[in-house]
C-alpha atoms as a PDB file:
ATOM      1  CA  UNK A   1       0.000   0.000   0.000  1.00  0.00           C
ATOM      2  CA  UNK A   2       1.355   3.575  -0.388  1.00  0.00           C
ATOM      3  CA  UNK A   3       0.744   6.405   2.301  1.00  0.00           C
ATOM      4  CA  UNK A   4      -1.330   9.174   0.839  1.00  0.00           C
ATOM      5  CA  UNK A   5       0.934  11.740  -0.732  1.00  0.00           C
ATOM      6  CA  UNK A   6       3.084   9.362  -2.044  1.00  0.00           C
ATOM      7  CA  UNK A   7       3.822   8.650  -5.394  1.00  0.00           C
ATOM      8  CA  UNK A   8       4.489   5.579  -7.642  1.00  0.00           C
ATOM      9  CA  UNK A   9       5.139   4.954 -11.074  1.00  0.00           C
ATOM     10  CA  UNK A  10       3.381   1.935 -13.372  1.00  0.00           C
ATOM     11  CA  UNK A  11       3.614   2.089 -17.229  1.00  0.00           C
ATOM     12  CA  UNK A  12       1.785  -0.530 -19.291  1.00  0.00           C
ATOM     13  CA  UNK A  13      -0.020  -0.684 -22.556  1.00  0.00           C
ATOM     14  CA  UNK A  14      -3.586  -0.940 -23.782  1.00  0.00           C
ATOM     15  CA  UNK A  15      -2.934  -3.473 -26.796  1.00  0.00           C
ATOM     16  CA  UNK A  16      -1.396  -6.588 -27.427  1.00  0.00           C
ATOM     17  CA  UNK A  17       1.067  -5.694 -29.130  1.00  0.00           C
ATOM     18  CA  UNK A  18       3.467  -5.060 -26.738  1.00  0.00           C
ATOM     19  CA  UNK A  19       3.776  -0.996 -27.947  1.00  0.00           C
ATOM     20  CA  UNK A  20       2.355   1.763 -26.150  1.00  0.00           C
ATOM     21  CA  UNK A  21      -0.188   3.261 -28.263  1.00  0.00           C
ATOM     22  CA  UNK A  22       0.293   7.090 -29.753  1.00  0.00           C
ATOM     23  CA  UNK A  23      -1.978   8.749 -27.890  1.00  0.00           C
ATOM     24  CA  UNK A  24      -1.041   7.619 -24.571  1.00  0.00           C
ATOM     25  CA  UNK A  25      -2.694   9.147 -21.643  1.00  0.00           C
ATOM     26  CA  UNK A  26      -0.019   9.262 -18.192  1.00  0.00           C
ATOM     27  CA  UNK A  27      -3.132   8.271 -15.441  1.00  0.00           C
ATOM     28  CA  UNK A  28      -2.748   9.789 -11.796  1.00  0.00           C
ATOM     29  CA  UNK A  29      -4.404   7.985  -9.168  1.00  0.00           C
ATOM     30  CA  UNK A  30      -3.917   9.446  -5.865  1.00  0.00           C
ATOM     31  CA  UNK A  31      -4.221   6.923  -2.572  1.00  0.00           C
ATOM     32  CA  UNK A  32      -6.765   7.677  -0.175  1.00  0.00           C
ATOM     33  CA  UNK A  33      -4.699   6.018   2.392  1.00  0.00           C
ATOM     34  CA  UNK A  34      -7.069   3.120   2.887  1.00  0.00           C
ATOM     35  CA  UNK A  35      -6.173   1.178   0.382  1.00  0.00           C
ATOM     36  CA  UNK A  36      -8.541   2.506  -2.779  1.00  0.00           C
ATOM     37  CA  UNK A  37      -7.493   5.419  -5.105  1.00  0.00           C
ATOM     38  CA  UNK A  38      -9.351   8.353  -6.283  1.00  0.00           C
ATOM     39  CA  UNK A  39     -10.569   8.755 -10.005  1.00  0.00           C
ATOM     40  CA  UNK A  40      -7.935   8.631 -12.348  1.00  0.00           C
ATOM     41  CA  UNK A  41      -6.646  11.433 -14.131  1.00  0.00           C
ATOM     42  CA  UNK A  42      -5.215  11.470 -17.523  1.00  0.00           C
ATOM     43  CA  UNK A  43      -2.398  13.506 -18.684  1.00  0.00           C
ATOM     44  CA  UNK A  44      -1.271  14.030 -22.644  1.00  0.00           C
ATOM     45  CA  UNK A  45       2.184  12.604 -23.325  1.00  0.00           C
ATOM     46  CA  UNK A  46       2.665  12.878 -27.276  1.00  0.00           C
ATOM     47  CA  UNK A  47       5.144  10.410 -28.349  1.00  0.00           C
ATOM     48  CA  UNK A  48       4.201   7.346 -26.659  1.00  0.00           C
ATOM     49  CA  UNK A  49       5.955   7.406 -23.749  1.00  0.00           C
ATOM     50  CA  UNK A  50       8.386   4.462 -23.217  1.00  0.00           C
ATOM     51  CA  UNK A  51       9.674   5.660 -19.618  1.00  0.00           C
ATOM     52  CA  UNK A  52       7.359   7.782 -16.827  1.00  0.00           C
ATOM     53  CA  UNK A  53       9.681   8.827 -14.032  1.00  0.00           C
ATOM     54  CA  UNK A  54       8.313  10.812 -11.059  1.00  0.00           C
ATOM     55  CA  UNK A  55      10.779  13.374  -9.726  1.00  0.00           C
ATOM     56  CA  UNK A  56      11.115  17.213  -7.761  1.00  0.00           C
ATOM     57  CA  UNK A  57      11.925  19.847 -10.527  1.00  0.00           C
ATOM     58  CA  UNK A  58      10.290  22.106  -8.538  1.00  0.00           C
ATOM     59  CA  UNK A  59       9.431  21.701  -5.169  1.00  0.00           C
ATOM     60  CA  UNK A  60       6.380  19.444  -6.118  1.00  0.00           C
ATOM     61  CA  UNK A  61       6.669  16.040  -7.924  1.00  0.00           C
ATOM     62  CA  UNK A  62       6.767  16.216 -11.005  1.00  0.00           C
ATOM     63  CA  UNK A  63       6.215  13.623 -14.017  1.00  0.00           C
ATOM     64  CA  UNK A  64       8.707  12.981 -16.719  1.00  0.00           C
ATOM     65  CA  UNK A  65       8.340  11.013 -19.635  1.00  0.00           C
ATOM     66  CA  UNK A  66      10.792  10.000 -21.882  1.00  0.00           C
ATOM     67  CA  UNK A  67       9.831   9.113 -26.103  1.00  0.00           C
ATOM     68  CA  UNK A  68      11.258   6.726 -28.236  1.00  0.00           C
ATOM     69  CA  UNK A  69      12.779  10.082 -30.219  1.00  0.00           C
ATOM     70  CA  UNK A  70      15.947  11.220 -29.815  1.00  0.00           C
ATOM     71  CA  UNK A  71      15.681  13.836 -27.312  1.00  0.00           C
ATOM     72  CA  UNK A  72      11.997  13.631 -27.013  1.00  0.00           C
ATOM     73  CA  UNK A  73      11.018  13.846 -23.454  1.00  0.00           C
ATOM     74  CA  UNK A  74       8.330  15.548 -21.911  1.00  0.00           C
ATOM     75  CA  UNK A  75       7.537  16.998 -18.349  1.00  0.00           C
ATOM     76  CA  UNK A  76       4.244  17.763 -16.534  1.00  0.00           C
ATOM     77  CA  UNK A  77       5.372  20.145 -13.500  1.00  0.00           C
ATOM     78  CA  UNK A  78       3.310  19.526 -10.632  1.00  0.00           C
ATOM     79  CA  UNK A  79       1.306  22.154  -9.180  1.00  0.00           C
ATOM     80  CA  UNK A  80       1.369  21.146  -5.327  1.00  0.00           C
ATOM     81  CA  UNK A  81      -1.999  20.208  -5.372  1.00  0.00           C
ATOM     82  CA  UNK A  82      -2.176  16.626  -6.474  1.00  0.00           C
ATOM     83  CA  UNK A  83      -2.419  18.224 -10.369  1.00  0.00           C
ATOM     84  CA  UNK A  84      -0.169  18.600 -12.616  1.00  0.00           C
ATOM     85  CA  UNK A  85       0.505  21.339 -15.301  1.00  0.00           C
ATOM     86  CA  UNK A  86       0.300  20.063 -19.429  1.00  0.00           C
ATOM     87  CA  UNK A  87       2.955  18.397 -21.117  1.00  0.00           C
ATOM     88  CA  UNK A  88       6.037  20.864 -22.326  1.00  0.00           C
ATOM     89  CA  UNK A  89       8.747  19.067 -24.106  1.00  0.00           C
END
């Protein structure tokens, strides 16, 4: 179980064909701390995301993704408040 306010990190796919699909959605579920998660929440990565990392860029975790381009990564900064900010690569 994680404690509410913290974060983890899952990727997986939605076909069988072992690819992420192109318009995959990063999903936030935040813990309620009882075991059961709030709604998810679906953020825009462009580039099918092959990597999600959650890190601090800015005093509030914050979600990277890295693309299967070269030097295509994007980050969604997190607003302190459990959202997070659009996509900028």
């Amino acid at each position: 179980m994680i404690p509410p306010g913290r974060l983890a990190v899952n990727r997986g796919h939605r076909t069988g064909s072992g690819r992420l699909p192109a318009d995959y959605l990063v999903a936030v579920l935040r813990g309620l701390g009882n075991g059961s998660f709030q709604r998810p929440v679906g953020y825009t990565a462009d580039g099918g995301p092959s990597a999600v990392a959650i890190t601090d860029l800015n005093a509030h975790p914050d979600i990277v993704t890295g693309n299967p381009g070269p030097d295509d990564a994007y980050v969604m900064r997190g607003e302190g408040t459990g959202r997070f900010a659009p996509a900028a690569s």
